[in-house]
N, C-alpha and C. Protein backbone atom coordinates (compact mmCIF):
# COMPACT_ATOMS: atom_id res chain seq x y z
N UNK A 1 -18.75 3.71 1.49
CA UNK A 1 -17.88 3.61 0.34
C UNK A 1 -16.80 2.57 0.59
N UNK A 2 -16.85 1.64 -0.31
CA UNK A 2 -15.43 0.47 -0.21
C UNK A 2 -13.99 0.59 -0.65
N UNK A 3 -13.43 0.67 -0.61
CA UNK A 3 -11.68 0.85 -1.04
C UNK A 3 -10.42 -0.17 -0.99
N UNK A 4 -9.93 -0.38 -1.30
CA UNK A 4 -8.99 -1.41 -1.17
C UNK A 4 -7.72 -0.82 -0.45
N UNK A 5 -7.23 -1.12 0.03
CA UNK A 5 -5.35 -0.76 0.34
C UNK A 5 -4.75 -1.62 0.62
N UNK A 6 -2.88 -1.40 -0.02
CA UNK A 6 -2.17 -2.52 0.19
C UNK A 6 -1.32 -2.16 0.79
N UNK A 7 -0.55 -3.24 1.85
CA UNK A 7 0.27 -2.68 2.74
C UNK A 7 1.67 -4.16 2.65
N UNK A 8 2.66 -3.08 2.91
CA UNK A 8 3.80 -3.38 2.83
C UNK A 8 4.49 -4.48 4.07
N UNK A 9 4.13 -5.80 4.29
CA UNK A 9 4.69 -5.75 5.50
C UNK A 9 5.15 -7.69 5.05
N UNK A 10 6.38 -8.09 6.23
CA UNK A 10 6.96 -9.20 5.62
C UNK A 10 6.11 -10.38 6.96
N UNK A 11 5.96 -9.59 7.87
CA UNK A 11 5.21 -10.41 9.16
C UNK A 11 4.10 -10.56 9.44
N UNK A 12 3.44 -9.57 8.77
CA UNK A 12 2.08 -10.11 8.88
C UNK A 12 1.04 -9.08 9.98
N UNK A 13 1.97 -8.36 10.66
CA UNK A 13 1.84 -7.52 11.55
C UNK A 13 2.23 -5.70 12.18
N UNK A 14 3.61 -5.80 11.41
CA UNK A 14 3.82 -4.46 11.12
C UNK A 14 4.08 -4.30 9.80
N UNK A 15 4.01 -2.50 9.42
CA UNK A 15 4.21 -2.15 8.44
C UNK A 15 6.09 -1.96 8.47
N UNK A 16 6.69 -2.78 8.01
CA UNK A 16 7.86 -3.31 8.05
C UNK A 16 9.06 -2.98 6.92
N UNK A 17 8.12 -2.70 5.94
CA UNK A 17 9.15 -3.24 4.27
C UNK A 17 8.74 -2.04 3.44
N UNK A 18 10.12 -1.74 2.91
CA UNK A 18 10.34 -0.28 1.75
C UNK A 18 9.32 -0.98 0.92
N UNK A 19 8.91 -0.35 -0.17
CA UNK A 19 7.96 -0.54 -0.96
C UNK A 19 8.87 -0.91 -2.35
N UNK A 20 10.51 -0.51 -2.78
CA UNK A 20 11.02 -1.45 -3.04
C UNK A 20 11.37 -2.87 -2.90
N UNK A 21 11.70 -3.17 -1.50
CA UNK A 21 11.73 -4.09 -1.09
C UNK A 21 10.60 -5.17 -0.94
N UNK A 22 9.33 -4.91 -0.72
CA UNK A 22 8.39 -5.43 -0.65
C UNK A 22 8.43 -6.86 -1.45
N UNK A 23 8.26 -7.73 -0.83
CA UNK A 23 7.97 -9.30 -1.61
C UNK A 23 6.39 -9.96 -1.68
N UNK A 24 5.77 -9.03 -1.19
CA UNK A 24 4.78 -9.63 -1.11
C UNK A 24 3.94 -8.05 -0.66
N UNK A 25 2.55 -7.82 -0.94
CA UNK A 25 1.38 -6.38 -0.56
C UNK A 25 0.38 -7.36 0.11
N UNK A 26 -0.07 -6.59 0.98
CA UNK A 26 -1.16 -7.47 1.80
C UNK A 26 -2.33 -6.86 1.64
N UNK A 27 -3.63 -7.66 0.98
CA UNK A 27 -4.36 -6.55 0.08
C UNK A 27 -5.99 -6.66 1.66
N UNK A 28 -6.30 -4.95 1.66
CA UNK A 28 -7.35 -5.58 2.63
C UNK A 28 -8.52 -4.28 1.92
N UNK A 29 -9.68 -4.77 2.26
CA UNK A 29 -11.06 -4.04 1.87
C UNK A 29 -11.70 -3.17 2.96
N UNK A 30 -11.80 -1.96 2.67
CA UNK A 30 -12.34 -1.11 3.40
C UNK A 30 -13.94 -0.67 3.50
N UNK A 31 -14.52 -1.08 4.10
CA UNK A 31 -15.88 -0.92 3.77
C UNK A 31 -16.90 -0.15 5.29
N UNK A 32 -17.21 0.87 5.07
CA UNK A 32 -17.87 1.58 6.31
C UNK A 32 -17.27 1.25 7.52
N UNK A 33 -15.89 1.51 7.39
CA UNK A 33 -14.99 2.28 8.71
C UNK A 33 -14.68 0.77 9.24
N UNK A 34 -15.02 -0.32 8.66
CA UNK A 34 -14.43 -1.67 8.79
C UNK A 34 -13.51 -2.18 7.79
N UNK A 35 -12.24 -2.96 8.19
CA UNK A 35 -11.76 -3.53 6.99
C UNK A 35 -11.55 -5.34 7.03
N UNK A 36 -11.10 -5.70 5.99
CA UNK A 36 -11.05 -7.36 5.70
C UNK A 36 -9.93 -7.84 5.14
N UNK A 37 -9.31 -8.46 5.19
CA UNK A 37 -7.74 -9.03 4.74
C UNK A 37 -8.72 -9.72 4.11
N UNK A 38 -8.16 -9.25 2.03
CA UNK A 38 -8.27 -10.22 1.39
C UNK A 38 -6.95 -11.29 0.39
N UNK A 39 -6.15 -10.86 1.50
CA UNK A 39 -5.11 -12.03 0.76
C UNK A 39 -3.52 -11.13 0.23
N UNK A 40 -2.73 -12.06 -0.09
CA UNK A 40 -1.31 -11.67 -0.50
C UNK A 40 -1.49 -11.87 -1.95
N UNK A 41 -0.98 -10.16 -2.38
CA UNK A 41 0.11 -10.58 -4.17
C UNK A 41 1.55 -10.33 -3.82
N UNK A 42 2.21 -11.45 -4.81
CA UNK A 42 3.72 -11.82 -4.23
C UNK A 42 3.71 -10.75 -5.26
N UNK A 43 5.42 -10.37 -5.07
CA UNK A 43 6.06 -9.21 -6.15
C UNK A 43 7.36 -9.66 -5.90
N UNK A 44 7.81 -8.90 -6.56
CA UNK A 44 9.38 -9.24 -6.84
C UNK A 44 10.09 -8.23 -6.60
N UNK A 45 10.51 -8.08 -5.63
CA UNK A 45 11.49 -6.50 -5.11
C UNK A 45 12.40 -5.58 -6.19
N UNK A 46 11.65 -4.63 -6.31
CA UNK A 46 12.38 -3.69 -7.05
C UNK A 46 13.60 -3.08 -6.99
N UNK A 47 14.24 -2.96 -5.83
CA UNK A 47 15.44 -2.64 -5.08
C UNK A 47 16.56 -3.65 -6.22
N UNK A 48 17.33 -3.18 -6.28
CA UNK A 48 18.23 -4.00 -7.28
C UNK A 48 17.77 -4.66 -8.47
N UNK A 49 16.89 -4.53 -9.12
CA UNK A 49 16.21 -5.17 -10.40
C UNK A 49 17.07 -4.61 -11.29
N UNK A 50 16.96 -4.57 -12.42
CA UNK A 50 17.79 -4.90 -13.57
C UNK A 50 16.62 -4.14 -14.44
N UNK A 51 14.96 -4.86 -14.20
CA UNK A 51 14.07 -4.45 -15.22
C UNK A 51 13.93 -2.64 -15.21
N UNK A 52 14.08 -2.10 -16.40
CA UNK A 52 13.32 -0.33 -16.56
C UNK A 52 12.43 -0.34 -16.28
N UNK A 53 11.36 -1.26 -15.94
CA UNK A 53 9.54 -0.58 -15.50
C UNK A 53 9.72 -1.06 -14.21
N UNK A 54 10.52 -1.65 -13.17
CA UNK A 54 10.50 -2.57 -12.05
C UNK A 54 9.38 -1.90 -11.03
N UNK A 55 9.74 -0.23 -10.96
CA UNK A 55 8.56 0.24 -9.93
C UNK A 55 6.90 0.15 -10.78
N UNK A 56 6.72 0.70 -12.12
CA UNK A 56 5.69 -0.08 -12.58
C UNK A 56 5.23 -1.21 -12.88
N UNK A 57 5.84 -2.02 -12.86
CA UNK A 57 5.33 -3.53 -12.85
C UNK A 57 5.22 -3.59 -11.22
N UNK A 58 5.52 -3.24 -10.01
CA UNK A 58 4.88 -3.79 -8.81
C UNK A 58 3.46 -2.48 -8.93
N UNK A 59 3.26 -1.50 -9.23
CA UNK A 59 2.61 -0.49 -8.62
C UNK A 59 0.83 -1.29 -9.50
N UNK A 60 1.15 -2.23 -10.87
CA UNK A 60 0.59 -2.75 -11.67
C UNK A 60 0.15 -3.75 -11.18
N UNK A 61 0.56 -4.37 -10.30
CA UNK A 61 0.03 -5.54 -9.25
C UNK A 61 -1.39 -4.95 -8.24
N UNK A 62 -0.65 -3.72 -7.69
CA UNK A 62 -1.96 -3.47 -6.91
C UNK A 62 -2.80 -2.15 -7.62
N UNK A 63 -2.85 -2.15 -8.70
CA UNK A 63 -3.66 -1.16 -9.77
C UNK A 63 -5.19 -1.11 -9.03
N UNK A 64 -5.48 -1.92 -8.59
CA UNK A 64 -6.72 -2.03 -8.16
C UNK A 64 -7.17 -1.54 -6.49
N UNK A 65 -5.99 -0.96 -5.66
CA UNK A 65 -6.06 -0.21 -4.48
C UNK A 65 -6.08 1.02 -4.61
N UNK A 66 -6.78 1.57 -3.66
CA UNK A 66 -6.46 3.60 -3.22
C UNK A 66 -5.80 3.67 -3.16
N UNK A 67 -4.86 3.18 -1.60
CA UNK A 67 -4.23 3.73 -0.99
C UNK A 67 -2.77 2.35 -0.41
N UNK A 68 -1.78 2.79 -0.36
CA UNK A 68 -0.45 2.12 -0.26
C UNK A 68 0.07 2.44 1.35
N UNK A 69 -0.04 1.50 2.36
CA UNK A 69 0.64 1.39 3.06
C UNK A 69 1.52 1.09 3.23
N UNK A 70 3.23 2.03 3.66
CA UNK A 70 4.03 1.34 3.14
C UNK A 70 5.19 1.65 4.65
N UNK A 71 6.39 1.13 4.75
CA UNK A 71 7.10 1.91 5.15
C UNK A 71 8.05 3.31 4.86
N UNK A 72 8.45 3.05 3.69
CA UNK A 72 9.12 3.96 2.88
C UNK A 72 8.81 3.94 1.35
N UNK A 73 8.61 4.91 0.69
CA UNK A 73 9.08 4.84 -0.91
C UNK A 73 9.47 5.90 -1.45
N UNK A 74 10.07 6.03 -2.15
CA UNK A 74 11.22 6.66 -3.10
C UNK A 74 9.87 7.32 -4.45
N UNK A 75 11.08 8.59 -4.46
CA UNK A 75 10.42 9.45 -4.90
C UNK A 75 9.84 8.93 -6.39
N UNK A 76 10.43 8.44 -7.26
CA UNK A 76 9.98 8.03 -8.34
C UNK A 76 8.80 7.12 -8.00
N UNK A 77 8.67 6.46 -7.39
CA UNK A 77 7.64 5.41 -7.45
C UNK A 77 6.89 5.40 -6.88
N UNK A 78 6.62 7.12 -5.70
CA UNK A 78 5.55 7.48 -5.48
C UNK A 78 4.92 8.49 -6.46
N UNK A 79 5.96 8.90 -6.95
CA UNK A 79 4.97 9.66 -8.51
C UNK A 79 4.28 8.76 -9.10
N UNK A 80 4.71 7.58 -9.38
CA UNK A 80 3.84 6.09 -10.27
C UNK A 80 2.58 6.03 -9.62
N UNK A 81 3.08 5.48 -8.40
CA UNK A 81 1.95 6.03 -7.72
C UNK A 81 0.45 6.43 -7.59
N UNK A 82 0.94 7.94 -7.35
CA UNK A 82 0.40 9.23 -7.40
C UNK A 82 -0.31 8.81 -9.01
N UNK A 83 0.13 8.72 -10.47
CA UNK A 83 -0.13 8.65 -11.27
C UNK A 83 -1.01 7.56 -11.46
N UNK A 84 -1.33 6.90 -10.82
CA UNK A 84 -1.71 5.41 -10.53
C UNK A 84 -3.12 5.86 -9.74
N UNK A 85 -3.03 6.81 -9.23
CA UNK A 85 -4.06 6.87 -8.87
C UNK A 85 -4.40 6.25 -7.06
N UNK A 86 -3.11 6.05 -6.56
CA UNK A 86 -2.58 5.22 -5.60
C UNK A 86 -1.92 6.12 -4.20
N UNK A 87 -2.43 6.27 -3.44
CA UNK A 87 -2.36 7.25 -2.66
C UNK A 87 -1.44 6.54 -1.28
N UNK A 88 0.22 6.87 -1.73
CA UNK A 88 1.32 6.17 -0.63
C UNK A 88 1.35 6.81 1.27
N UNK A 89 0.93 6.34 2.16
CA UNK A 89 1.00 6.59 3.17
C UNK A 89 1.93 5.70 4.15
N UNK A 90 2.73 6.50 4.78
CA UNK A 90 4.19 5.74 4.88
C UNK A 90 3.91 5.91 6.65
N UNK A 91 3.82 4.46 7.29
CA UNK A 91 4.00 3.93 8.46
C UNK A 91 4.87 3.03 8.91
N UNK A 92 4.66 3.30 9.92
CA UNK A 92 5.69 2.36 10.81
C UNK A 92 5.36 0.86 11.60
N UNK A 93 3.88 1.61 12.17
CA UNK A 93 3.25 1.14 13.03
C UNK A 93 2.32 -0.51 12.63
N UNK A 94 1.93 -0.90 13.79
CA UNK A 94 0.88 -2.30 13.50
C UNK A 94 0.19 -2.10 12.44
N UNK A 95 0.22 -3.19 11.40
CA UNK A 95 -1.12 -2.74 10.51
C UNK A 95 -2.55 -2.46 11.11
N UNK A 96 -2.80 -3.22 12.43
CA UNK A 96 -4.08 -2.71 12.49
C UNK A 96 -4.53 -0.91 12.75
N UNK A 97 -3.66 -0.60 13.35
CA UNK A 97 -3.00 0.94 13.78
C UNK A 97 -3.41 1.94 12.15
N UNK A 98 -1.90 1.12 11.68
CA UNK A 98 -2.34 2.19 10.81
C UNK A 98 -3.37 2.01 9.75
N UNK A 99 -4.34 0.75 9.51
CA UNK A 99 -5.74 0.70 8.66
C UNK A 99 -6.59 1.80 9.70
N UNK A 100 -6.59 1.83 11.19
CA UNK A 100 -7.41 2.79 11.77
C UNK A 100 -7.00 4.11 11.55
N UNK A 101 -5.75 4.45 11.75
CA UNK A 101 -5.36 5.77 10.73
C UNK A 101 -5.82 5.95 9.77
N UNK A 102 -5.98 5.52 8.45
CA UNK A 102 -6.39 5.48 6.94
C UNK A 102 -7.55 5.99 7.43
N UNK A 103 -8.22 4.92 7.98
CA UNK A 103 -9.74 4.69 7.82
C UNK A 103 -10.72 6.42 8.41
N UNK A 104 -9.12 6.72 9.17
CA UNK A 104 -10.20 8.58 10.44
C UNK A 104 -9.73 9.33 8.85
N UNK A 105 -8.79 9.28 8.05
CA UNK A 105 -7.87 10.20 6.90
C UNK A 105 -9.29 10.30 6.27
N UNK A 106 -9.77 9.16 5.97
CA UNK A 106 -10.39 8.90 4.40
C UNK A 106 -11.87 9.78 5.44
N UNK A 107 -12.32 9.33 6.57
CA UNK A 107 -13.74 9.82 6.88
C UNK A 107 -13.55 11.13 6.99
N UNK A 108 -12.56 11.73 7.58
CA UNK A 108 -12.38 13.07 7.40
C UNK A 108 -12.60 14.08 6.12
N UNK A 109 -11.68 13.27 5.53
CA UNK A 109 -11.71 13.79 4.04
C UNK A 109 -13.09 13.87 3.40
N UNK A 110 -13.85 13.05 3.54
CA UNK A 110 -15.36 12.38 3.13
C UNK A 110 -16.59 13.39 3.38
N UNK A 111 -15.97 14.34 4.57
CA UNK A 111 -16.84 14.63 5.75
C UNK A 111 -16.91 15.85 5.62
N UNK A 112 -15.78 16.79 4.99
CA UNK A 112 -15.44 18.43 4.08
C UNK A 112 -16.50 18.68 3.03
């Protein structure tokens, strides 16, 4: 089964950045317990915005992922989220770390 997830990070290497904050999701493909960096969507940090949809207009960017790697997010905009269909898992660690985390979550889950 294939999946997408996007992860929160400003280096390229850890999971680094609130999911307000986020300037950029790093989108990668999950496909039989392997994954693939397919590229950056820029966003525009929600943290101080001005706009009323600010956490839906970023959560609308990655509409097309499972699952949200993030460092932190705030309760409202993991309900979006959640509603989204977008499943927020909040790390700290290397992205490669935590895609191998995801990846034991999701086979586990798979495997019930």
């Amino acid at each position: 089964m294939s999946y997408k997830v996007a992860v929160t990070s400003d280096d390229g290497e850890y999971v680094n950045q609130h999911f307000g904050k986020a300037s950029r999701f790093l989108i990668f493909e999950i496909d039989d317990g392997e994954y693939t960096y397919l590229g950056a969507v820029k966003n525009n940090p929600t943290c101080g915005s001005n706009s009323k949809n600010k956490s839906a207009d970023a959560v609308a960017l990655i509409s097309d992922v499972s699952i949200l790697i993030t460092r932190n997010v705030g309760m409202k905009p993991s309900q979006i989220l959640i509603e989204n269909n977008i499943k927020p898992y909040i790390s700290s660690a290397p992205i490669e770390t935590a895609l191998d985390e995801v990846i034991a979550i999701q086979k586990e889950k798979d495997a019930k």
